[in-house]
N, C-alpha and C. Protein backbone atom coordinates (compact mmCIF):
# COMPACT_ATOMS: atom_id res chain seq x y z
N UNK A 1 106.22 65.11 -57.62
CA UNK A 1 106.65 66.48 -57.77
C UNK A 1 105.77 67.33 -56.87
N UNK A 2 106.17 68.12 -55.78
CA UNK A 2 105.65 69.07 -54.81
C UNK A 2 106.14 70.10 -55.00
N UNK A 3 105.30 71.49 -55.45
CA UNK A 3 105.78 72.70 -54.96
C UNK A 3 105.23 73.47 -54.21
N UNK A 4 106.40 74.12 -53.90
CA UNK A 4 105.87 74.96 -52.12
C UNK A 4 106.43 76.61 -52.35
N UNK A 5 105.39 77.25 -52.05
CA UNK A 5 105.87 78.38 -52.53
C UNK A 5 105.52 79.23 -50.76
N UNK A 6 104.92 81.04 -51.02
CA UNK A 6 105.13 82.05 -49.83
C UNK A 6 106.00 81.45 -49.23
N UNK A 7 107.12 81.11 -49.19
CA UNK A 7 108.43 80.48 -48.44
C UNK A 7 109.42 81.70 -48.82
N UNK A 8 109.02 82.82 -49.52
CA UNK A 8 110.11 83.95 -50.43
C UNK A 8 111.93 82.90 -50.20
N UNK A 9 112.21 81.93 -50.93
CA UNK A 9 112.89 81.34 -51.32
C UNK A 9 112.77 80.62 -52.63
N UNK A 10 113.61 80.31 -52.90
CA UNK A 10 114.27 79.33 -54.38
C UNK A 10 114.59 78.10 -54.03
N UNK A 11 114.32 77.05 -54.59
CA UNK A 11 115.12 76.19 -54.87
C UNK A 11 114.40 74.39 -54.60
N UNK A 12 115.65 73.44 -54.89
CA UNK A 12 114.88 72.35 -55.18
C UNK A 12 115.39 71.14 -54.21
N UNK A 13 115.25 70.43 -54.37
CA UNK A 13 115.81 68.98 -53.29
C UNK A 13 115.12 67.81 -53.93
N UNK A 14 115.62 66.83 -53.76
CA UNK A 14 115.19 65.26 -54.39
C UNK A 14 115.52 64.21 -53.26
N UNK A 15 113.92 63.42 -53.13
CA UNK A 15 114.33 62.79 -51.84
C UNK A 15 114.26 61.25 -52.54
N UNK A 16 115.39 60.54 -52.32
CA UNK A 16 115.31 59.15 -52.90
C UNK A 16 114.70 57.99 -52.26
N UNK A 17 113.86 57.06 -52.78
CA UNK A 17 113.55 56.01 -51.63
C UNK A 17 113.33 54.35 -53.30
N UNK A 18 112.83 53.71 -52.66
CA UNK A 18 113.00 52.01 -52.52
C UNK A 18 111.43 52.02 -52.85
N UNK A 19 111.18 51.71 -53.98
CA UNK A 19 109.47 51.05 -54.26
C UNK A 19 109.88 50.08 -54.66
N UNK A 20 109.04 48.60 -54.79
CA UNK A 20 108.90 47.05 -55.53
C UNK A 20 111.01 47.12 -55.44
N UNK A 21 111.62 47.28 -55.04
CA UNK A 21 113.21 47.19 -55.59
C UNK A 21 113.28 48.06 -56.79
N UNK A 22 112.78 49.27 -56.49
CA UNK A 22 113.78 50.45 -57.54
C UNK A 22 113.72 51.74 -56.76
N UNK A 23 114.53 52.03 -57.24
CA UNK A 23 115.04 53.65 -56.98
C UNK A 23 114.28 54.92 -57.53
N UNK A 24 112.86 55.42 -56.61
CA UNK A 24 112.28 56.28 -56.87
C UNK A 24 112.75 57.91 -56.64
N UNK A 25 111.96 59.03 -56.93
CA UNK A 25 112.53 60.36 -56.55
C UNK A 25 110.86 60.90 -56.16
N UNK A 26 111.08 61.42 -55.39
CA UNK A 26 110.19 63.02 -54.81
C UNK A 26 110.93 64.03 -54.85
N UNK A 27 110.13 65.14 -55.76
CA UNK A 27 110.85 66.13 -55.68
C UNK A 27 110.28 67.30 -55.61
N UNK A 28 111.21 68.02 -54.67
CA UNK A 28 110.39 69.25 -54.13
C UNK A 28 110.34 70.70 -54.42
N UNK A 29 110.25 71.80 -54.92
CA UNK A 29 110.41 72.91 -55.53
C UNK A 29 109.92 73.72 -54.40
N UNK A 30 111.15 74.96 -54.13
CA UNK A 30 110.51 75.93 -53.58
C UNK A 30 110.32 77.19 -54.61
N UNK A 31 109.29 77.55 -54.86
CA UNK A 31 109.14 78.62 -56.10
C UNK A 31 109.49 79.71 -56.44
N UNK A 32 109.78 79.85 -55.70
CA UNK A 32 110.68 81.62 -55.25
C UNK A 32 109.71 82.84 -54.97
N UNK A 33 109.74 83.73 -55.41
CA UNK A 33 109.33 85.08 -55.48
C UNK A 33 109.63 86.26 -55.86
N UNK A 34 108.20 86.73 -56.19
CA UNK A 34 108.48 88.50 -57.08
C UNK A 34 108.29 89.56 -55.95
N UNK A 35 108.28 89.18 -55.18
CA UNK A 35 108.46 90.53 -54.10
C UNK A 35 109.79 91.39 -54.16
N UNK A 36 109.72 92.26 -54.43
CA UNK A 36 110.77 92.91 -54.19
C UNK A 36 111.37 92.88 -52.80
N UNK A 37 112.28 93.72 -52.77
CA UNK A 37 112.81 93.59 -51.07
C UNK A 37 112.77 94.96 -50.85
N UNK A 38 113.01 96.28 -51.61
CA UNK A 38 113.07 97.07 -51.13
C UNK A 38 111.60 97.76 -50.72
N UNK A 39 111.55 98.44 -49.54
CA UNK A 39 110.33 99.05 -49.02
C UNK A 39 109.42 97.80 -48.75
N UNK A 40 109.13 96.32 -48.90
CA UNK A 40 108.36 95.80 -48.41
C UNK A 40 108.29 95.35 -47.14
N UNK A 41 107.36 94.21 -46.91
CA UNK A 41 107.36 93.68 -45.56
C UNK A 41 108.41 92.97 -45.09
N UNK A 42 109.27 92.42 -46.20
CA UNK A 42 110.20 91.33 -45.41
C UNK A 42 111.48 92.33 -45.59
N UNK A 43 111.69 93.66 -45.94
CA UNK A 43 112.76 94.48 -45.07
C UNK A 43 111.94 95.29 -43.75
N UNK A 44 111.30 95.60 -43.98
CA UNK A 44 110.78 95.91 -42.94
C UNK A 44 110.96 94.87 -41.14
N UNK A 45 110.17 93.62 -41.80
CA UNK A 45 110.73 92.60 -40.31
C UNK A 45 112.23 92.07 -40.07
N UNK A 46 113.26 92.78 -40.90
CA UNK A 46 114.08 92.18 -40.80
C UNK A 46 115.08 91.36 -41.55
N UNK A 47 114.07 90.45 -42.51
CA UNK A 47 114.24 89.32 -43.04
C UNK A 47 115.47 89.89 -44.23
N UNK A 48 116.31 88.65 -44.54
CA UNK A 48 117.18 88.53 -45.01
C UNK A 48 116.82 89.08 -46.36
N UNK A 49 117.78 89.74 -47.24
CA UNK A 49 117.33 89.90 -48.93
C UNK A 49 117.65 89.19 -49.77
N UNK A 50 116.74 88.81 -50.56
CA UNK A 50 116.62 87.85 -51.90
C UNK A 50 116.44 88.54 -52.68
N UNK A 51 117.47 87.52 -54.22
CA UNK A 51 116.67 88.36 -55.46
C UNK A 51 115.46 87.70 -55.85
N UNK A 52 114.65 88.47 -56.33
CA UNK A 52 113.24 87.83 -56.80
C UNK A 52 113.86 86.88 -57.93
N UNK A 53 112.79 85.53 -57.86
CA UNK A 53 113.55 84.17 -58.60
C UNK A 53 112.37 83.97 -58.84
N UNK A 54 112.63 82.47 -59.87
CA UNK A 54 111.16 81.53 -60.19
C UNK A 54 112.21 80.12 -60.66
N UNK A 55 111.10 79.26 -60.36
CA UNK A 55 112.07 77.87 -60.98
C UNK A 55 111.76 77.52 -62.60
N UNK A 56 112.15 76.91 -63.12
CA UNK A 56 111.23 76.37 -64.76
C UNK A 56 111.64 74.65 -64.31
N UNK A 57 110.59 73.80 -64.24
CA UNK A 57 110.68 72.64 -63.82
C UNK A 57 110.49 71.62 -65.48
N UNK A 58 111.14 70.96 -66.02
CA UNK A 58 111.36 70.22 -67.34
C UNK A 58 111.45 68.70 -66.57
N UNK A 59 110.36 68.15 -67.25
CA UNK A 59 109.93 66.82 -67.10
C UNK A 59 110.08 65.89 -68.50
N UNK A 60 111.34 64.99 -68.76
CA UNK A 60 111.28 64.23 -70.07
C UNK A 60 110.59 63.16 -70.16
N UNK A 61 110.52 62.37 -71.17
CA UNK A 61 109.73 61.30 -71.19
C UNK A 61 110.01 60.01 -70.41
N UNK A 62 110.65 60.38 -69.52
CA UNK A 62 110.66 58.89 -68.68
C UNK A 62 110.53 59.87 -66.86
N UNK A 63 109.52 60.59 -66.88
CA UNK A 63 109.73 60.99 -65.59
C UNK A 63 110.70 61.39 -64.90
N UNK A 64 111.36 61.66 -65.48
CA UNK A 64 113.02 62.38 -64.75
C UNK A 64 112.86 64.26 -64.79
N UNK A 65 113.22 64.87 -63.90
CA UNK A 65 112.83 65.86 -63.30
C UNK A 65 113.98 67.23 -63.26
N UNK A 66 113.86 67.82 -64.11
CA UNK A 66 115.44 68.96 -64.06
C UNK A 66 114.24 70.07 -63.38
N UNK A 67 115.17 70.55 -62.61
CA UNK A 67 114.82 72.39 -61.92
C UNK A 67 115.96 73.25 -62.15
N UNK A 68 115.17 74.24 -62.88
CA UNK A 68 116.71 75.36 -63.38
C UNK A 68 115.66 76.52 -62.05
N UNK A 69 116.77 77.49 -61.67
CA UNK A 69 116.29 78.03 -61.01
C UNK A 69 116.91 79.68 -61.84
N UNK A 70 115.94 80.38 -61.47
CA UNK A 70 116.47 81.90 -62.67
C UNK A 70 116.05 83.33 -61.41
N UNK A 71 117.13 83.50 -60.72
CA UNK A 71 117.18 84.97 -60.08
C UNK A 71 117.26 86.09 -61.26
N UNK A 72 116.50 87.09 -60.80
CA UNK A 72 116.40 88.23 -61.62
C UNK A 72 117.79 89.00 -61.61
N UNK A 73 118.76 89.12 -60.69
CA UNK A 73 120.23 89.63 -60.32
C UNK A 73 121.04 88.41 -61.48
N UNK A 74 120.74 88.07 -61.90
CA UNK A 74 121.60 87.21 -62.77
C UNK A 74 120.91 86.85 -64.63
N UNK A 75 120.02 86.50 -64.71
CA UNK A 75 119.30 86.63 -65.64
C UNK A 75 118.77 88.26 -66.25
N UNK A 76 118.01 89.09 -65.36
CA UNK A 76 117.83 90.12 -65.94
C UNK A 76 118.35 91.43 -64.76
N UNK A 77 119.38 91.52 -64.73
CA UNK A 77 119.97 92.68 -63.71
C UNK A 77 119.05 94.16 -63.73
N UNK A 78 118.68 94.38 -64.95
CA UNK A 78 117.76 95.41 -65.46
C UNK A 78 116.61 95.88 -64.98
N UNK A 79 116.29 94.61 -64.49
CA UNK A 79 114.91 95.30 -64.12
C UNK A 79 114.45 94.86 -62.38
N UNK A 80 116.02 95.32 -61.60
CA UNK A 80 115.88 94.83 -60.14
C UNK A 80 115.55 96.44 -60.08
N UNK A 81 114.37 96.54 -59.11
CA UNK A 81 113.55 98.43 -59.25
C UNK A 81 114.67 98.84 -57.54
């Protein structure tokens, strides 16, 4: 499990590979961010707008790996400033 965040993105990917003959996972989280967009740096350079997000990463008892990912425009519309 790797997470990678200042990327001001969301989201996850699972890379599959071959240990001893089984089917392993790496998995990667991009963490998102609370930056707003308005008045900061990344409207300012340009950069595309995001809603501020975060992931919640749930690990069960056999190592298996869920990523829910939660934008604030969808979860809490309320409190986009």
């Amino acid at each position: 499990l790797y997470f990678m965040g200042h990327l001001h993105r969301v989201g996850s990917i699972q890379e599959v590979f071959v240990k001893d003959d089984e089917y392993k996972r790496k998995t990667y989280v991009l963490t998102g961010s609370f930056l707003s967009y308005k008045n900061s740096y990344t409207q300012y350079q340009g950069l595309s707008p995001i809603p501020e997000a975060f992931t919640r990463v749930n690990i069960d008892k056999d190592l298996n790996t869920t990523v829910n990912i939660f934008n604030i425009d969808q979860v809490a519309p309320e409190l986009i400033k």
